[in-house]
N, C-alpha and C. Protein backbone atom coordinates (compact mmCIF):
# COMPACT_ATOMS: atom_id res chain seq x y z
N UNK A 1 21.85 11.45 7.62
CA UNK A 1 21.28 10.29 6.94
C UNK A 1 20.87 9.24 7.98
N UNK A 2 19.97 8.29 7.65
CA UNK A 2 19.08 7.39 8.49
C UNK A 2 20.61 6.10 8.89
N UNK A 3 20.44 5.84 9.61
CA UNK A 3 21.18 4.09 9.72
C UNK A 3 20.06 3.54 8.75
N UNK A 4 20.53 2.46 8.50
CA UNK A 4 20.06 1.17 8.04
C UNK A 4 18.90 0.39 8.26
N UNK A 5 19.24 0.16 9.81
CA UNK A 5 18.40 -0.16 10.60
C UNK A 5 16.96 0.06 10.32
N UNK A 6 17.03 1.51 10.44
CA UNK A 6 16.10 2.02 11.24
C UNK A 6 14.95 2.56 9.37
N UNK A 7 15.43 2.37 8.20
CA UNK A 7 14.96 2.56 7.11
C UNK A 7 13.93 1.86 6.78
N UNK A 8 12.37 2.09 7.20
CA UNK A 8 11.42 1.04 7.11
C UNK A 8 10.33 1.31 6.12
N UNK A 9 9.93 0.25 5.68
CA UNK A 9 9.03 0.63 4.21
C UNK A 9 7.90 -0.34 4.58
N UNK A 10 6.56 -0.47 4.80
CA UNK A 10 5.61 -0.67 5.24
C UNK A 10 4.25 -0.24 3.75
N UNK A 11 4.59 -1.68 2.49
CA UNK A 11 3.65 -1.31 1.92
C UNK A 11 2.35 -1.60 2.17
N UNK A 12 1.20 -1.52 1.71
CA UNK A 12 0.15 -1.56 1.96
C UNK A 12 -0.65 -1.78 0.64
N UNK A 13 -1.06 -2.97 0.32
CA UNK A 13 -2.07 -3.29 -1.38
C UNK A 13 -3.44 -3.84 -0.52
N UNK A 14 -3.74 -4.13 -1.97
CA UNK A 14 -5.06 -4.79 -1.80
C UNK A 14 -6.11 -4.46 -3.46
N UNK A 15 -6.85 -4.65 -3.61
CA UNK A 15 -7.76 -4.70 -4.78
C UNK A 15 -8.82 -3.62 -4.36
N UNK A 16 -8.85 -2.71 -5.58
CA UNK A 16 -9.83 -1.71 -5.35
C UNK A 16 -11.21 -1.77 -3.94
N UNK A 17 -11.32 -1.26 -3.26
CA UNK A 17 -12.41 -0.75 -1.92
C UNK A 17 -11.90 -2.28 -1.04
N UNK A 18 -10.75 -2.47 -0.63
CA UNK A 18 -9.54 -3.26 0.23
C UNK A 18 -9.66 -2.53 1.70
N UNK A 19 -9.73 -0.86 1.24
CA UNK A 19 -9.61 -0.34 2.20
C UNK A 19 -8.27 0.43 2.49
N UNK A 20 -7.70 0.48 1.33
CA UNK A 20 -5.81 0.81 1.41
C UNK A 20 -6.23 2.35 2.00
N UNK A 21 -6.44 3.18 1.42
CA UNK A 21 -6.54 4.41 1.47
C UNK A 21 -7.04 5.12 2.90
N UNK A 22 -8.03 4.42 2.96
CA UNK A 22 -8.98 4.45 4.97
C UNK A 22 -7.32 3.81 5.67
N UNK A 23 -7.06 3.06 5.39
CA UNK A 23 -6.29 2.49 6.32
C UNK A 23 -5.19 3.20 6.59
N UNK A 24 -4.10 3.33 5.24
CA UNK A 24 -3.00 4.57 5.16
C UNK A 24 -3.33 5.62 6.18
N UNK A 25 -4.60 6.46 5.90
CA UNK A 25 -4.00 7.16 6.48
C UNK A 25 -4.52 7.34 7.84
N UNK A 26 -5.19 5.98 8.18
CA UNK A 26 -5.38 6.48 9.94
C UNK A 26 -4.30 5.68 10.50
N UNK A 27 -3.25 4.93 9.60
CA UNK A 27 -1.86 4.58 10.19
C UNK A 27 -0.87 5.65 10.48
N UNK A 28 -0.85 6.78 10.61
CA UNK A 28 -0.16 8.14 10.60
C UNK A 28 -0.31 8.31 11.94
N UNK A 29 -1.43 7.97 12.98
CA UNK A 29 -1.89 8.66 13.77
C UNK A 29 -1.04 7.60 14.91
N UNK A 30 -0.52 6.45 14.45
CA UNK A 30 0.09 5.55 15.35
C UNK A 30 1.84 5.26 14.98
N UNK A 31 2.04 5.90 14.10
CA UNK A 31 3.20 5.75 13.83
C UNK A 31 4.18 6.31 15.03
N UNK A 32 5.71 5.80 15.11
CA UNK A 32 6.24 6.26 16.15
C UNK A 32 7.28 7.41 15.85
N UNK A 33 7.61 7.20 14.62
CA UNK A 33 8.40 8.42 13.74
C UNK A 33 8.54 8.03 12.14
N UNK A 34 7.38 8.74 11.32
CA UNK A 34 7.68 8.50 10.43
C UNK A 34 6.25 9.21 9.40
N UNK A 35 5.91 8.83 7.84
CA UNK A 35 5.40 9.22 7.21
C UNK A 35 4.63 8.35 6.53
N UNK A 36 2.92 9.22 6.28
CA UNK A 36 2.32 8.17 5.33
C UNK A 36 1.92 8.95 3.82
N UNK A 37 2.33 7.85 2.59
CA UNK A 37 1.99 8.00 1.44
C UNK A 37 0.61 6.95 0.56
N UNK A 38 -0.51 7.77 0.25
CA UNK A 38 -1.50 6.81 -0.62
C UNK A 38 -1.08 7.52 -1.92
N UNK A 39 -0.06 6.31 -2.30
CA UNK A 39 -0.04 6.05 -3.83
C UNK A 39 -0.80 7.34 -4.92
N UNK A 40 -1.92 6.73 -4.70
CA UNK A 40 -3.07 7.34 -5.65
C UNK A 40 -2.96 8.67 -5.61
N UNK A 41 -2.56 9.23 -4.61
CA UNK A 41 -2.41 11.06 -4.90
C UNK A 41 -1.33 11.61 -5.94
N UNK A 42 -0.43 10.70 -6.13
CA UNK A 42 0.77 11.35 -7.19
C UNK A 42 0.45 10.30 -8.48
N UNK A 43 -0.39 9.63 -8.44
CA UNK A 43 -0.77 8.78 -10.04
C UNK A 43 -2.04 9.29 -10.61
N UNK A 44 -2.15 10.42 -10.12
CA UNK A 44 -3.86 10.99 -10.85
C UNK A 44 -3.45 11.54 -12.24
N UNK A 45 -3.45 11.08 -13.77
CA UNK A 45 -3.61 11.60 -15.21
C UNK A 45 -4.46 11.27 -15.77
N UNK A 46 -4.40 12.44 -16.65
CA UNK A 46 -5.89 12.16 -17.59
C UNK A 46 -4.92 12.47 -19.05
N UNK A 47 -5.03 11.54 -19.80
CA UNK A 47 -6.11 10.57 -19.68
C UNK A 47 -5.29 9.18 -18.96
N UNK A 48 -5.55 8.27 -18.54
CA UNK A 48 -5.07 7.51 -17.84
C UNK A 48 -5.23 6.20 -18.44
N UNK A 49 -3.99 5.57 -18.23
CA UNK A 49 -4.20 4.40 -19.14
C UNK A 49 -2.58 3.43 -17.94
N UNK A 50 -3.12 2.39 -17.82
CA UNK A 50 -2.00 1.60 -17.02
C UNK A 50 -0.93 0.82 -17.71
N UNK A 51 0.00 1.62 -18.19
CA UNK A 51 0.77 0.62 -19.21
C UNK A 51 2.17 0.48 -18.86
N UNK A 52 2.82 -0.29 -19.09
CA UNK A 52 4.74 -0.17 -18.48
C UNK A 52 5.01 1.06 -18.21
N UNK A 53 4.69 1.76 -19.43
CA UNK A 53 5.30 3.32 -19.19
C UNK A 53 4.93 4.07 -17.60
N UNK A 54 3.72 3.80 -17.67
CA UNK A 54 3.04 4.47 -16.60
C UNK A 54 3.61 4.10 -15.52
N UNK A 55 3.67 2.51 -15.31
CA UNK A 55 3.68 1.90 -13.92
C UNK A 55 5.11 2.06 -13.68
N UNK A 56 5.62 2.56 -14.45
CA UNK A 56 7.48 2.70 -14.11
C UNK A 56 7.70 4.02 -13.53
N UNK A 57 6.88 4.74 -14.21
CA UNK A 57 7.31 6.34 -13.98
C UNK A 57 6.23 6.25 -12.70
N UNK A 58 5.10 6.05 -12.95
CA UNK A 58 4.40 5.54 -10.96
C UNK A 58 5.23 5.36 -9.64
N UNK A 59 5.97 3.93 -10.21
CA UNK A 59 6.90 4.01 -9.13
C UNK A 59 8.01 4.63 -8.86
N UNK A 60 8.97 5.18 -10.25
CA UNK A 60 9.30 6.31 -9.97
C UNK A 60 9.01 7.98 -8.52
N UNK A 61 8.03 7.72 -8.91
CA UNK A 61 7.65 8.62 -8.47
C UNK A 61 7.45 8.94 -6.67
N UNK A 62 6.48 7.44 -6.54
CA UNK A 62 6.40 6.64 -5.10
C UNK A 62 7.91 6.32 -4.69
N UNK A 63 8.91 6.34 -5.38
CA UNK A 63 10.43 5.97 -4.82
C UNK A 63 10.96 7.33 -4.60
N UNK A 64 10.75 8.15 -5.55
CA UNK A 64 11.41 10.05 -4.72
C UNK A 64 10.48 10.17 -3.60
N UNK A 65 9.50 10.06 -3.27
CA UNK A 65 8.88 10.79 -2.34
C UNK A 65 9.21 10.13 -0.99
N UNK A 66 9.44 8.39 -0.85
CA UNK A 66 9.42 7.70 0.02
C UNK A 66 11.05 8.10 0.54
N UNK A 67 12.11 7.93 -0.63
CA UNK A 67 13.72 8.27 -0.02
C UNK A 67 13.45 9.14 0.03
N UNK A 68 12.53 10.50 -0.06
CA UNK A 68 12.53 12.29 0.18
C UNK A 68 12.38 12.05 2.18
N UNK A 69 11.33 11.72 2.73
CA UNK A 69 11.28 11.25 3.28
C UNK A 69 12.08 10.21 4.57
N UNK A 70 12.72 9.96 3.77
CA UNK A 70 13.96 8.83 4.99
C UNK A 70 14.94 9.82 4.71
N UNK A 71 15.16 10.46 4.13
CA UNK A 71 16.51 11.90 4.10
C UNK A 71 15.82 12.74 4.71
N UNK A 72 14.99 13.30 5.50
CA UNK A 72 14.60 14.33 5.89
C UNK A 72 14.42 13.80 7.70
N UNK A 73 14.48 12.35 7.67
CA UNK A 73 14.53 12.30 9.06
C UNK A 73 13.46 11.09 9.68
N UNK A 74 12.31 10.38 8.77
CA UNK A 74 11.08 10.12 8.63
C UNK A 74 11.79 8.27 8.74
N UNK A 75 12.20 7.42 9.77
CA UNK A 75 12.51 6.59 9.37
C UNK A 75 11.37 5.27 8.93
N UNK A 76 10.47 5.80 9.29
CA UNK A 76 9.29 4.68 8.92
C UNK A 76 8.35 5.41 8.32
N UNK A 77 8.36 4.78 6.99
CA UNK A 77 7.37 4.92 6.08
C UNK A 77 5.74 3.92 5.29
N UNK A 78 4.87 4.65 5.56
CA UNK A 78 3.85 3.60 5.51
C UNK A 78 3.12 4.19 3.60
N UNK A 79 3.76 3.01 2.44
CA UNK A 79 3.02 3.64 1.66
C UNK A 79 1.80 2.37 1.11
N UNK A 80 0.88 3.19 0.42
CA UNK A 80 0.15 2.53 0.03
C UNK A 80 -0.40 2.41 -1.29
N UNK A 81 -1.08 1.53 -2.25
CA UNK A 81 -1.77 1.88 -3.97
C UNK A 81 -0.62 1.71 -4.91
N UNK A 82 0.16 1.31 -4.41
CA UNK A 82 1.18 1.11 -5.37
C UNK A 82 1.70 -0.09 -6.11
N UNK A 83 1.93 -0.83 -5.40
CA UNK A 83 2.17 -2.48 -5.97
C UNK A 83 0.87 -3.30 -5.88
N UNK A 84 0.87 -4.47 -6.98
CA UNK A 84 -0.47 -4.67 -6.92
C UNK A 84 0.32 -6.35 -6.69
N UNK A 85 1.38 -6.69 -6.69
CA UNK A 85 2.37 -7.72 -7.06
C UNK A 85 3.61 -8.14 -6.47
N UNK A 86 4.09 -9.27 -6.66
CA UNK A 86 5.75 -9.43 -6.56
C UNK A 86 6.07 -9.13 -7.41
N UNK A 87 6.10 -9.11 -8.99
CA UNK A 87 6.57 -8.47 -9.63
C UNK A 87 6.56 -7.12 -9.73
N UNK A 88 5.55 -6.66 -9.35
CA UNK A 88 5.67 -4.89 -9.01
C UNK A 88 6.30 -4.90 -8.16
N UNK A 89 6.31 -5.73 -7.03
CA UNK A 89 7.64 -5.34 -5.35
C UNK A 89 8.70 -4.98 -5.93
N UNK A 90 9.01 -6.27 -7.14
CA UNK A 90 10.05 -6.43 -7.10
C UNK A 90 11.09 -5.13 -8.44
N UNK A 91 9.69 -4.66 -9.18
CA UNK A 91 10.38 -3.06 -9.86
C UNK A 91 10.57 -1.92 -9.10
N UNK A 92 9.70 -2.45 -7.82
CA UNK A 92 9.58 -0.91 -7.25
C UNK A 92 11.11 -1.31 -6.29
N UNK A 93 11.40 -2.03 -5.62
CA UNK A 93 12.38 -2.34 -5.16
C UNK A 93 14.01 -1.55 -5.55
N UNK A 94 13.95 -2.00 -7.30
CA UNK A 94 15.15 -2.03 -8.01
C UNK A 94 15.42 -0.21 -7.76
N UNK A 95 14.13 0.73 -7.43
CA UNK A 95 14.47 1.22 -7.80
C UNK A 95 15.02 2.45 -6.90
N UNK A 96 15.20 1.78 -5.44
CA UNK A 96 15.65 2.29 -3.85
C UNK A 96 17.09 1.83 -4.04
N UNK A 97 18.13 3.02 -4.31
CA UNK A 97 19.39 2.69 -3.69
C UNK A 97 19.68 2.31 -2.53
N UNK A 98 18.75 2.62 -1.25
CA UNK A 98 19.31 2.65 -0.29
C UNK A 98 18.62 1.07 0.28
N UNK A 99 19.44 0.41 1.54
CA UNK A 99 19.06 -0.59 2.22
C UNK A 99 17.69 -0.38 2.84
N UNK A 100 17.06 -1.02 2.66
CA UNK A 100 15.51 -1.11 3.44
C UNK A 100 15.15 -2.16 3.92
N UNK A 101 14.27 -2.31 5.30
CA UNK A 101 13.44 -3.38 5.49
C UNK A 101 12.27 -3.27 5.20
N UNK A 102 11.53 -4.02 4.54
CA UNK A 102 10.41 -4.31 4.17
C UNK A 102 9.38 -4.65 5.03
N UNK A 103 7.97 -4.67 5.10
CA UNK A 103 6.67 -4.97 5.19
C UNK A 103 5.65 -5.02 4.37
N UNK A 104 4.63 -5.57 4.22
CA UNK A 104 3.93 -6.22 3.13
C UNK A 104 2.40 -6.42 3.82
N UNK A 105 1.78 -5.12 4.14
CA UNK A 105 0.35 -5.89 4.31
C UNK A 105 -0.66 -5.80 2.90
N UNK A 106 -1.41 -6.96 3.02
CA UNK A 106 -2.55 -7.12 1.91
C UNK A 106 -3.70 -6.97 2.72
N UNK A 107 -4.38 -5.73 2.06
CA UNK A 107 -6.24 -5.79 2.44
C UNK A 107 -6.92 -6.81 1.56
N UNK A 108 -7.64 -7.60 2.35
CA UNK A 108 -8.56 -8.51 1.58
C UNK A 108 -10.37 -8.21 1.98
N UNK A 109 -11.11 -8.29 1.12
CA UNK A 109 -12.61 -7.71 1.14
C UNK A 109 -13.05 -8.80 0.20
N UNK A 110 -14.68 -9.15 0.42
CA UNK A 110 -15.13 -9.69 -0.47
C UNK A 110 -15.87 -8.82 -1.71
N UNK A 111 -16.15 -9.34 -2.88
CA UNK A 111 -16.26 -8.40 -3.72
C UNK A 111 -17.54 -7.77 -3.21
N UNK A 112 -19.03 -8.04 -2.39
CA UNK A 112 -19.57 -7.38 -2.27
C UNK A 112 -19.57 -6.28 -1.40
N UNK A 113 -18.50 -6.85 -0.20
CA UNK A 113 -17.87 -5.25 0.81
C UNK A 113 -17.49 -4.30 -0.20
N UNK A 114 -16.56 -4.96 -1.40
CA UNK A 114 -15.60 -3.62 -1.98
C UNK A 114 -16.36 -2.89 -3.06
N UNK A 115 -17.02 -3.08 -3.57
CA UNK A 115 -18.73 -2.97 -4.04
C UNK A 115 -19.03 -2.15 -3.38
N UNK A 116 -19.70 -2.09 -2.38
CA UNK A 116 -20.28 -1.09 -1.52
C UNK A 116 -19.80 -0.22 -1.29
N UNK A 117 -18.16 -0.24 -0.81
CA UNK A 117 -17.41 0.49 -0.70
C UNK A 117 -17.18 1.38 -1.81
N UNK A 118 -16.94 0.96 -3.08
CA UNK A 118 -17.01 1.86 -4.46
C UNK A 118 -17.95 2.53 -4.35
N UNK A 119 -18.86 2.13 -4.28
CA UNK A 119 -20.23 2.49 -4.92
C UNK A 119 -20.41 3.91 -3.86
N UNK A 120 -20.10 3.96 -2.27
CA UNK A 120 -20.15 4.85 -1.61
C UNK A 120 -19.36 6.31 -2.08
N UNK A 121 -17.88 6.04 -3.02
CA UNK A 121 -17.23 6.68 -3.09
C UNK A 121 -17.77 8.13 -3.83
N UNK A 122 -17.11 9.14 -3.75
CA UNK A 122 -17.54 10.56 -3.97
C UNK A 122 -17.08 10.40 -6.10
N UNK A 123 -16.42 9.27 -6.38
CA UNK A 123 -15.94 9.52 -8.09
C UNK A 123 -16.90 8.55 -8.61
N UNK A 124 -17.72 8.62 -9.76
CA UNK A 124 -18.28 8.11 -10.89
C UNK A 124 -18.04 6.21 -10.36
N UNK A 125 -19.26 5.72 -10.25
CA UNK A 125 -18.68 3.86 -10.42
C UNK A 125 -20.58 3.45 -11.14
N UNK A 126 -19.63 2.19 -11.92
CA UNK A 126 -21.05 1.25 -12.65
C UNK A 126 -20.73 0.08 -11.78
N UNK A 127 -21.45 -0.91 -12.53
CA UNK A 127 -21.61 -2.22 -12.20
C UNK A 127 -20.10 -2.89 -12.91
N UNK A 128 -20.40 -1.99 -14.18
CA UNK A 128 -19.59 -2.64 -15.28
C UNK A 128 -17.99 -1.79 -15.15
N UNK A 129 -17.95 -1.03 -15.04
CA UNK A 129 -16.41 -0.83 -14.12
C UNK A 129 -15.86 -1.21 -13.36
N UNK A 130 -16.42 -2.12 -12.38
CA UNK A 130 -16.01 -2.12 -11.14
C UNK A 130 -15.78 -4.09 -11.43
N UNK A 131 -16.37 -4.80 -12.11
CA UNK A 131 -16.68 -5.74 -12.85
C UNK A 131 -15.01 -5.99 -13.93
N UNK A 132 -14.83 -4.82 -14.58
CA UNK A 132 -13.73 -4.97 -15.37
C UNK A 132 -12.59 -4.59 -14.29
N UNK A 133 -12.45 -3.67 -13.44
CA UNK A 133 -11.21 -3.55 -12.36
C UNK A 133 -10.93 -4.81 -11.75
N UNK A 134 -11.91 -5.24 -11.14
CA UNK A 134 -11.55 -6.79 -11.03
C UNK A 134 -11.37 -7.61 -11.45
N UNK A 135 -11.34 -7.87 -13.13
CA UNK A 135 -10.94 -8.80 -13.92
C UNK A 135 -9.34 -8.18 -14.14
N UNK A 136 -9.15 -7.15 -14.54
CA UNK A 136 -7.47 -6.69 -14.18
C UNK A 136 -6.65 -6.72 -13.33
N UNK A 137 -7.41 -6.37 -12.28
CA UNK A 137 -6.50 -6.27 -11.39
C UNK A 137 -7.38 -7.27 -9.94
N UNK A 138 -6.87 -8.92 -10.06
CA UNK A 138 -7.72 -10.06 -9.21
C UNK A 138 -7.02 -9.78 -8.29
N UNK A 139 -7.22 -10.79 -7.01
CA UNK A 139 -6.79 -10.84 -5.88
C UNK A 139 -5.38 -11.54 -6.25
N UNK A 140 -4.63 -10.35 -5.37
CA UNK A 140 -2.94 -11.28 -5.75
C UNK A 140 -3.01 -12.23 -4.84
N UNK A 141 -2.28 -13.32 -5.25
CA UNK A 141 -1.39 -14.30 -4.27
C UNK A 141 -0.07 -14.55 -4.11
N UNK A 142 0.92 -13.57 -5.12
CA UNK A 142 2.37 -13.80 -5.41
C UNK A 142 2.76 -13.36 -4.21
N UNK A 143 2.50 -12.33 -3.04
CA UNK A 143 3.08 -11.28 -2.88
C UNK A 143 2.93 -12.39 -1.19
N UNK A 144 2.68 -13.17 -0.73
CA UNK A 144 2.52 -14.15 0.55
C UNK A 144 3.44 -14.83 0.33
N UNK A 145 3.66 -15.24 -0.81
CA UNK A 145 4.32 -16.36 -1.35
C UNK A 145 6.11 -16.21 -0.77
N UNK A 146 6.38 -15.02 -0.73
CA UNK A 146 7.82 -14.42 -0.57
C UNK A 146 8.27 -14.02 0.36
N UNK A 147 7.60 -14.19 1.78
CA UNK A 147 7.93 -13.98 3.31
C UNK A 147 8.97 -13.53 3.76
N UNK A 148 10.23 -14.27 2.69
CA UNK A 148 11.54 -14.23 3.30
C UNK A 148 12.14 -13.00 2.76
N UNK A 149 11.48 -11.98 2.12
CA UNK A 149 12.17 -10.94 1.40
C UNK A 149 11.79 -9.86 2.15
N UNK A 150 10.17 -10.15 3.09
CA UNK A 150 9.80 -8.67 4.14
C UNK A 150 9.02 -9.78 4.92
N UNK A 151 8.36 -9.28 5.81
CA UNK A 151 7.06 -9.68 7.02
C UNK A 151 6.10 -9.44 5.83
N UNK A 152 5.16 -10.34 5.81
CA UNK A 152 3.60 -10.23 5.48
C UNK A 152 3.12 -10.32 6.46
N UNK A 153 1.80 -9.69 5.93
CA UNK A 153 0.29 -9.91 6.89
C UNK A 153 -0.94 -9.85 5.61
N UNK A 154 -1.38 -10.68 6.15
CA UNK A 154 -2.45 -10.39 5.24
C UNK A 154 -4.08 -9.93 6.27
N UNK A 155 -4.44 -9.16 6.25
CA UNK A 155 -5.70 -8.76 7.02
C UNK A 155 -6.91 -8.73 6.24
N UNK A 156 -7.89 -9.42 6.23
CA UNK A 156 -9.11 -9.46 6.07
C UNK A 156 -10.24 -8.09 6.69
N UNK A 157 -11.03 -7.31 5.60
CA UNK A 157 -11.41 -6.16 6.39
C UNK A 157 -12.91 -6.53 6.28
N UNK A 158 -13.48 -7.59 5.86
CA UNK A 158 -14.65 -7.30 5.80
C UNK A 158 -15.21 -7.52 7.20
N UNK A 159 -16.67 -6.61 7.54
CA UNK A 159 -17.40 -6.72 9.31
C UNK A 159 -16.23 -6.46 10.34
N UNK A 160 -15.34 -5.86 9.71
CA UNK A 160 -13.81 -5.42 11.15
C UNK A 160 -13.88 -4.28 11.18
N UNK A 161 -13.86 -3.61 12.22
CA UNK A 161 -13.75 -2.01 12.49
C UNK A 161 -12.51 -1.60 12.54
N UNK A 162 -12.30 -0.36 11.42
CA UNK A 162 -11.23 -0.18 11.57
C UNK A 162 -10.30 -0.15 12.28
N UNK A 163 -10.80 -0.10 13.66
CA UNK A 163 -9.86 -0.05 14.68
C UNK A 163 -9.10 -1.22 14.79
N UNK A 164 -9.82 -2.39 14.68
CA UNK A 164 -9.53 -3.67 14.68
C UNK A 164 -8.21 -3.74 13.67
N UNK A 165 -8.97 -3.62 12.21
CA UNK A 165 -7.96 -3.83 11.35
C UNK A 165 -6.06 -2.88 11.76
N UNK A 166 -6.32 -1.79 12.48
CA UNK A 166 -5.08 -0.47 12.76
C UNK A 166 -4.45 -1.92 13.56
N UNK A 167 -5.34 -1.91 14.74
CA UNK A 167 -4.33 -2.98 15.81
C UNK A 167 -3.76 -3.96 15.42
N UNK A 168 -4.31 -4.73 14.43
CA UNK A 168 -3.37 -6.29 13.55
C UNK A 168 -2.26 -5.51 13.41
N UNK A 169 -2.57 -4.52 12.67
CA UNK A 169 -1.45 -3.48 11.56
C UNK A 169 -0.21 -3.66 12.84
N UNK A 170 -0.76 -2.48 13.22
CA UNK A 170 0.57 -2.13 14.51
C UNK A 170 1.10 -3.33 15.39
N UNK A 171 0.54 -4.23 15.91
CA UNK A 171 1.19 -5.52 16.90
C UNK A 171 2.22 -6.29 15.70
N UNK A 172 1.66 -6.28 14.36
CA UNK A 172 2.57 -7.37 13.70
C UNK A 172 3.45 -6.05 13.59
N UNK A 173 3.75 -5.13 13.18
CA UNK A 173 5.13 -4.36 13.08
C UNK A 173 5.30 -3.49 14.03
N UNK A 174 5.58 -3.70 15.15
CA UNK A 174 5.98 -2.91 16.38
C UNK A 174 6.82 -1.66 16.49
N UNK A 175 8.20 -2.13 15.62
CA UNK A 175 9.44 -1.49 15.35
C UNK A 175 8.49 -0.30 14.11
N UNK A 176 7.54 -0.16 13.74
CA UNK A 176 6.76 0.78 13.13
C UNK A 176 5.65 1.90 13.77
N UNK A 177 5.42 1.33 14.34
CA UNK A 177 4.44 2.22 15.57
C UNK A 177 4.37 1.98 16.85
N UNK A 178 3.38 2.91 17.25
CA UNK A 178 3.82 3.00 18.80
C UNK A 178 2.51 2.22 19.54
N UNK A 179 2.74 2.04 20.58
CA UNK A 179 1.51 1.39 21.31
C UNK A 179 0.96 1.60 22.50
């Protein structure tokens, strides 16, 4: 089993084309020992509908895979697509027996980067979808607000090359990757 210490959870949000997903997983390639999860691969149902039920058994789900993970040896974990909130931190939280330290980065984009970004994507997007995702799900601000519970960062991706955005990533959490 892991020490304590060394049990690191490194989420990663942001609002649809943020960039979570690009980012996740070219954070793998700098990590110093550990594993990356995008959310979105274990929440794919049809028909799909976002309701308590869902978002419980969601994080459910994101919580076996992440402690699968820190029991197998993986002490830093980078997940991402999962909390959109402090109040989501704070269900997904309840639901890790084990001691963790936290991290908290937010992707921020303006709506016409994340726009583009949709619109590039290989799945179905309108005007008017992408229009209603953002009326559901706005830019959080709870999740800055709470510093003292993990490290935030908040990174801005619009005109930044990814590379740019990896390096914020990695210098603010050191004890997470390597350099």
């Amino acid at each position: 089993m892991i020490e304590h210490e060394c049990r690191r959870l490194l989420i990663v949000t942001g609002q649809e084309g943020a960039g979570k997903t690009t980012v996740v997983r070219a954070l793998r390639e700098h990590l110093s020992c550990g594993a990356v999860l995008d959310a979105e691969d274990i929440g794919q149902v049809t028909p799909w509908t976002m309701d308590d039920a869902f978002r419980e058994m969601f994080h459910r789900n994101v919580a076996a895979v992440v402690t699968n993970f820190w029991a197998a040896g993986y002490p830093n974990v980078v997940a991402g697509s999962f909390v959109s909130g402090y109040d989501d931190f704070l269900a997904f939280r309840r639901l890790l027996s084990e001691a963790v330290t936290f991290g908290v980065v937010q992707l921020l984009a303006s709506k016409p980067t994340r726009d583009r970004r949709r619109i590039a994507r290989m799945k179905p997007s309108s005007a008017e979808w992408r229009d209603h995702v953002d009326r559901v799900d706005p830019e959080d601000v709870t999740l800055r607000r709470h510093g003292d519970e993990y490290r935030f960062l908040a990174v801005m991706t619009d005109g930044q090359p990814l590379s740019e955005t990896l390096g914020t990533i990695t210098a603010a959490f050191p004890e997470v990757f390597t350099h």
